[in-house]
Protein backbone atom coordinates (compact mmCIF):
# COMPACT_ATOMS: atom_id res chain seq x y z
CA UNK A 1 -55.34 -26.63 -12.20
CA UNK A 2 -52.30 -26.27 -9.82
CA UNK A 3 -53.26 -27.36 -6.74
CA UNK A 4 -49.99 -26.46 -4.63
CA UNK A 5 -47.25 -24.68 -4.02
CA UNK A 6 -44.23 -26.03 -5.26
CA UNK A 7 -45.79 -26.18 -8.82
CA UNK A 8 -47.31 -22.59 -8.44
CA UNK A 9 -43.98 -21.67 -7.80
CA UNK A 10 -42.19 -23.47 -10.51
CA UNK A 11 -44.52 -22.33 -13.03
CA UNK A 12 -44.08 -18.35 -11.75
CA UNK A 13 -40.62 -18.39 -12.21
CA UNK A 14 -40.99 -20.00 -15.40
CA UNK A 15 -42.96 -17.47 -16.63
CA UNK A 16 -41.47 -14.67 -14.52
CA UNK A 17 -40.36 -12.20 -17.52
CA UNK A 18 -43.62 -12.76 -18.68
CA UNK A 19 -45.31 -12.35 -15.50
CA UNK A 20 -43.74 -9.27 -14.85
CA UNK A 21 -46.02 -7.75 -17.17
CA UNK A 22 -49.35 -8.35 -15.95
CA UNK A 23 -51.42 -6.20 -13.87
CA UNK A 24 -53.66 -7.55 -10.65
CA UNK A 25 -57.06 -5.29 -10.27
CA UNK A 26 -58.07 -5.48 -6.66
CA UNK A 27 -61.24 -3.97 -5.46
CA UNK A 28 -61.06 -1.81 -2.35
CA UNK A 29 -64.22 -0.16 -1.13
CA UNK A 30 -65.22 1.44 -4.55
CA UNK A 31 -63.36 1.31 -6.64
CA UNK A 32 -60.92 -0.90 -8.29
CA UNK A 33 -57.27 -0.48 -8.52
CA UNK A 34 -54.61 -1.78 -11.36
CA UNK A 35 -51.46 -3.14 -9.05
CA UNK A 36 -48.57 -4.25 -11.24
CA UNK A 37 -46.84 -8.01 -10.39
CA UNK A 38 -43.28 -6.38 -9.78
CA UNK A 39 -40.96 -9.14 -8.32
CA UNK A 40 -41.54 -13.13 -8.56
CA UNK A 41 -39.07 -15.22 -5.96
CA UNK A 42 -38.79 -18.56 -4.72
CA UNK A 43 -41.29 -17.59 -1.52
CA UNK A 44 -43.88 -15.17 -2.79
CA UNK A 45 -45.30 -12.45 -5.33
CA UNK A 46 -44.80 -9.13 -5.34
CA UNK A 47 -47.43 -6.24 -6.19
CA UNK A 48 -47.34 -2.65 -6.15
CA UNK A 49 -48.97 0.42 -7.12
CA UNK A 50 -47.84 3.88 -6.73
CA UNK A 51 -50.26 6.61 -5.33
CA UNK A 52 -49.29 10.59 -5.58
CA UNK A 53 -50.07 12.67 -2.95
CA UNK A 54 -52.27 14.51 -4.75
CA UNK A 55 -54.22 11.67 -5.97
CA UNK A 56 -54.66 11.07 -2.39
CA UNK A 57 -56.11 14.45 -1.06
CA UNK A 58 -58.17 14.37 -4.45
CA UNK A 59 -59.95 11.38 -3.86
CA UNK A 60 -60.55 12.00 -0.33
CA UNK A 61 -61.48 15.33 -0.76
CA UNK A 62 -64.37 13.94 -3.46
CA UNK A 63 -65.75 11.70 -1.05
CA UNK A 64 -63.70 8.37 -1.32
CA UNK A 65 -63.74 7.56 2.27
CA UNK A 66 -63.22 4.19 2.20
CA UNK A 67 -60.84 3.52 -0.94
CA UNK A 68 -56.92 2.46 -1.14
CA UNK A 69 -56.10 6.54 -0.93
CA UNK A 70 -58.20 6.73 2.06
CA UNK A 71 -56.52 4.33 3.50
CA UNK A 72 -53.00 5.45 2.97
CA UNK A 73 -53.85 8.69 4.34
CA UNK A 74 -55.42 7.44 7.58
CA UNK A 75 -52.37 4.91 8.21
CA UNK A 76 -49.74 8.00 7.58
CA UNK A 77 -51.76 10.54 9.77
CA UNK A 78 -51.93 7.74 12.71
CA UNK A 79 -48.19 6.70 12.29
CA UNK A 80 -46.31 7.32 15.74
CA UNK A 81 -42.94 6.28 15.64
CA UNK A 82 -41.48 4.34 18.02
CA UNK A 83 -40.15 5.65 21.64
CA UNK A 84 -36.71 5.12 21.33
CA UNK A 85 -35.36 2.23 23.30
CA UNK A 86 -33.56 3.03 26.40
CA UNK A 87 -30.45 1.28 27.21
């Protein structure tokens, strides 16, 4: 069992192409969502997942309240960008 860093490390990028191809399924709320391993580097591990729009509105609209789309959908309706900084 790797017990630190360094070797975690050394052993993703060993394995990186292989990696690449795995999925991560990550419970929010719910339900449980498939996030593919996208980028392995020298300081971390990247996931992603894309979400539509539509897939979005559906799922709130059927009552999801509290999974990944809901989520999205309240941080985009709160976003206020910043003032702009005076000089």
């Amino acid at each position: 069992m790797i017990n630190n860093a360094e070797d975690l490390k050394n052993k993703a990028i060993d394995n990186k192409p292989g990696l690449r191809k795995e999925y991560v399924n990550i419970t929010v709320g719910d339900e449980e969502y498939g996030f593919r391993i996208s980028g392995i580097g020298e300081k971390a591990v990247k996931i992603e997942k894309f979400i539509k729009y539509d897939d979005i509105i559906e799922a709130v609209e059927n009552g999801n309240d509290n999974g990944l789309e809901s989520i999205i959908k309240k941080i985009i309706e709160e976003y206020e960008p910043p003032a702009p900084e005076e000089e």
